[in-house]
Protein backbone atom coordinates (compact mmCIF):
# COMPACT_ATOMS: atom_id res chain seq x y z
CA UNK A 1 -34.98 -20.58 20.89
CA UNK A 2 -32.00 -20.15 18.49
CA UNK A 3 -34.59 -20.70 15.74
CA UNK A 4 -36.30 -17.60 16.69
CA UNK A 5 -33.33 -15.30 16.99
CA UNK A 6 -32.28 -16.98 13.90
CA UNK A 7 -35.77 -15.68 12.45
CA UNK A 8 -35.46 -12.48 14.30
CA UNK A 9 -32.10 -11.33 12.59
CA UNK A 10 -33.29 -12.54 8.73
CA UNK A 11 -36.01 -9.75 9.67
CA UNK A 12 -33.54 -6.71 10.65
CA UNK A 13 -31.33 -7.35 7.65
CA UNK A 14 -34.22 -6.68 5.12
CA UNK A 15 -34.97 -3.55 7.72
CA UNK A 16 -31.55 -2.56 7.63
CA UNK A 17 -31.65 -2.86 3.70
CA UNK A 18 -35.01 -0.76 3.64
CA UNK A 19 -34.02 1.91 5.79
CA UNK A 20 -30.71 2.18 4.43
CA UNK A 21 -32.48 2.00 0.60
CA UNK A 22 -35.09 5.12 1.87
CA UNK A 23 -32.29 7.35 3.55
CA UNK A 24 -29.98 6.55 0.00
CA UNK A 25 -33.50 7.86 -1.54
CA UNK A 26 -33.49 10.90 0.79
CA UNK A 27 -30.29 12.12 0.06
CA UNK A 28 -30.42 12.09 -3.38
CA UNK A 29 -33.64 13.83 -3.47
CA UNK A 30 -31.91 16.34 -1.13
CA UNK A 31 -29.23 16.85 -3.72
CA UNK A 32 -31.83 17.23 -6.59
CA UNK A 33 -33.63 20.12 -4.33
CA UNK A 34 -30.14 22.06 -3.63
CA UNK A 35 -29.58 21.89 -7.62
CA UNK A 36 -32.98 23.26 -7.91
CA UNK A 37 -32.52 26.06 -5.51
CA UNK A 38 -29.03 26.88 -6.75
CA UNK A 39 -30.41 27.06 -10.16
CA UNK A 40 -33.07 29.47 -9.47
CA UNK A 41 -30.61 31.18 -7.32
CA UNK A 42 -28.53 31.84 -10.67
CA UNK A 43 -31.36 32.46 -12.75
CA UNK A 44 -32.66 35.42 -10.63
CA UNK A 45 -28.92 36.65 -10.34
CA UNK A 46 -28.56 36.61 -13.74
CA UNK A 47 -32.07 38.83 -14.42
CA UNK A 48 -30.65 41.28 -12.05
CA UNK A 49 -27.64 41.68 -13.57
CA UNK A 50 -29.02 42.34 -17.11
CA UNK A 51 -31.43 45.05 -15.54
CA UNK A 52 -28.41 46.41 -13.53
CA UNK A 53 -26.80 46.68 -17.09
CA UNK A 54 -29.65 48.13 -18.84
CA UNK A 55 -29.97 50.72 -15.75
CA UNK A 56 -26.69 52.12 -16.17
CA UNK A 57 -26.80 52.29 -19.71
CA UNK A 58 -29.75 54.32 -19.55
CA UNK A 59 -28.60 56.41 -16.45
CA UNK A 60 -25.16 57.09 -18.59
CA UNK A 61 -27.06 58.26 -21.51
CA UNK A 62 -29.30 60.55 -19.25
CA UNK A 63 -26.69 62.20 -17.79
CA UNK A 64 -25.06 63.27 -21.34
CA UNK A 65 -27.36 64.42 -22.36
CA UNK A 66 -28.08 66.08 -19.04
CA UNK A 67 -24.56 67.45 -19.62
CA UNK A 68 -25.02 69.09 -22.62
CA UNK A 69 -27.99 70.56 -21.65
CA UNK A 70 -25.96 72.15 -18.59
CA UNK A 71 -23.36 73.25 -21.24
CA UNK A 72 -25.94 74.77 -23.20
CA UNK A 73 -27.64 76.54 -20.56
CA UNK A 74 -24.66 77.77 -19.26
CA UNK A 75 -23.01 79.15 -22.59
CA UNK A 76 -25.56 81.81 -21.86
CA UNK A 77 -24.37 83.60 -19.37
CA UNK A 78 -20.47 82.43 -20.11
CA UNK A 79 -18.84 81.29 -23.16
CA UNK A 80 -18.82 78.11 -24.49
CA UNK A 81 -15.86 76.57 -23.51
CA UNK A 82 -16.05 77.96 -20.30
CA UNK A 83 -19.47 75.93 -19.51
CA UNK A 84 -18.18 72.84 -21.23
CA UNK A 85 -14.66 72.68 -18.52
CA UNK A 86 -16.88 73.51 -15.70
CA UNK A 87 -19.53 70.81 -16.49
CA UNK A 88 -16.27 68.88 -17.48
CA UNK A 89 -15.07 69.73 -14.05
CA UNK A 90 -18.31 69.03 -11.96
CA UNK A 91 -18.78 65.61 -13.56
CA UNK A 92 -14.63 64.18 -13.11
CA UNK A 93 -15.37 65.33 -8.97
CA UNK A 94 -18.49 63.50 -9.02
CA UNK A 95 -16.99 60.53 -10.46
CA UNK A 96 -14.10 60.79 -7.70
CA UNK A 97 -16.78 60.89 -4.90
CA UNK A 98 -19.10 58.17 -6.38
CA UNK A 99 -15.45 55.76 -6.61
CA UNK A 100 -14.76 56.51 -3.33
CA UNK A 101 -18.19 55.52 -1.98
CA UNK A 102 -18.26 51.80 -4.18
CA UNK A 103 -14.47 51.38 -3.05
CA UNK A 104 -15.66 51.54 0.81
CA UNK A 105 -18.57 49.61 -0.08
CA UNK A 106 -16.64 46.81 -1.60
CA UNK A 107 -14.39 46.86 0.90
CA UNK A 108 -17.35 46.04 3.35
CA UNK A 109 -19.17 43.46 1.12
CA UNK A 110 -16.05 41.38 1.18
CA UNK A 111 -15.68 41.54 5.12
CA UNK A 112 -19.10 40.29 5.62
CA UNK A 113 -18.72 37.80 2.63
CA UNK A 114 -15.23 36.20 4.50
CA UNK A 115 -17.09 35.93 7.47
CA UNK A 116 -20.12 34.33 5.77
CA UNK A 117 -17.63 31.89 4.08
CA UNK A 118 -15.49 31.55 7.29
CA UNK A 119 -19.16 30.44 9.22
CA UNK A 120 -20.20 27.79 6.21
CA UNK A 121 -16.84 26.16 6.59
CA UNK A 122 -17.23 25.52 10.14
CA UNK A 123 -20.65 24.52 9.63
CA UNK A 124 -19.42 22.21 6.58
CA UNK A 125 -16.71 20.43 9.02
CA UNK A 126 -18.88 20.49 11.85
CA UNK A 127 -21.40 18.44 9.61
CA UNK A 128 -18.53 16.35 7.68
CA UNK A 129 -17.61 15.65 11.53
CA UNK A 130 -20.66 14.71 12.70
CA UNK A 131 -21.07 11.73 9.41
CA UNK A 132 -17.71 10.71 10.31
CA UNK A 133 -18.99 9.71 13.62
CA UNK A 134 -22.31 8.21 12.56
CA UNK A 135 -20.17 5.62 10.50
């Protein structure tokens, strides 16, 4: 009888070592995928901010030229210096309005963003909580 038990328990211990071996296996390849992911993540965030960049610097160049075309126009009918402080003019109160709008904006992006952060660290204790109580 004690020979078979003794038989019995030389056969979990190599199942122990295999499972233990495979889930070792399993995390690491778990790791390797979130590299991956955040990698790609990165990559695509960096694309978008390069077209974002190229965007503006052709938006900023339209609307100079855009300008000067309204100064132009308007030193018809007014003189020149006239057009050129009320384009002036037009463009500074535009600039106000448009900083007002990304100020409120940013001020909403980084509420949701602390409560997106304040969420992952619960989930990260919950989870470091959880291994603690599987050893």
């Amino acid at each position: 009888m004690t020979g078979e038990l003794h038989k019995q328990a030389q056969g979990i211990i190599p199942l122990f070592k295999k499972t233990l071996d495979e889930l070792t296996r399993l995390l690491n390849k778990h790791v390797q995928l979130i590299k991956v992911e955040i990698k790609d993540e990165i990559l695509s965030l960096c694309k978008s901010v390069v077209f974002v960049c190229l965007g503006l610097c052709l938006g900023f160049t339209g609307l100079i030229f855009f300008g000067f075309f309204l100064i132009f126009f308007l030193s018809i009918f007014m003189p020149i210096w006239l057009s050129a402080f009320l384009v002036t003019f037009v463009y500074w109160f535009a600039s106000l309005i448009f900083l007002l709008i990304i100020k409120n904006t940013l001020k909403d992006m980084i509420s949701s963003f602390n409560s997106v952060s304040e969420e992952g660290k619960t989930t990260a204790e919950e989870a470091s909580k959880w291994i603690l109580k599987l050893k």
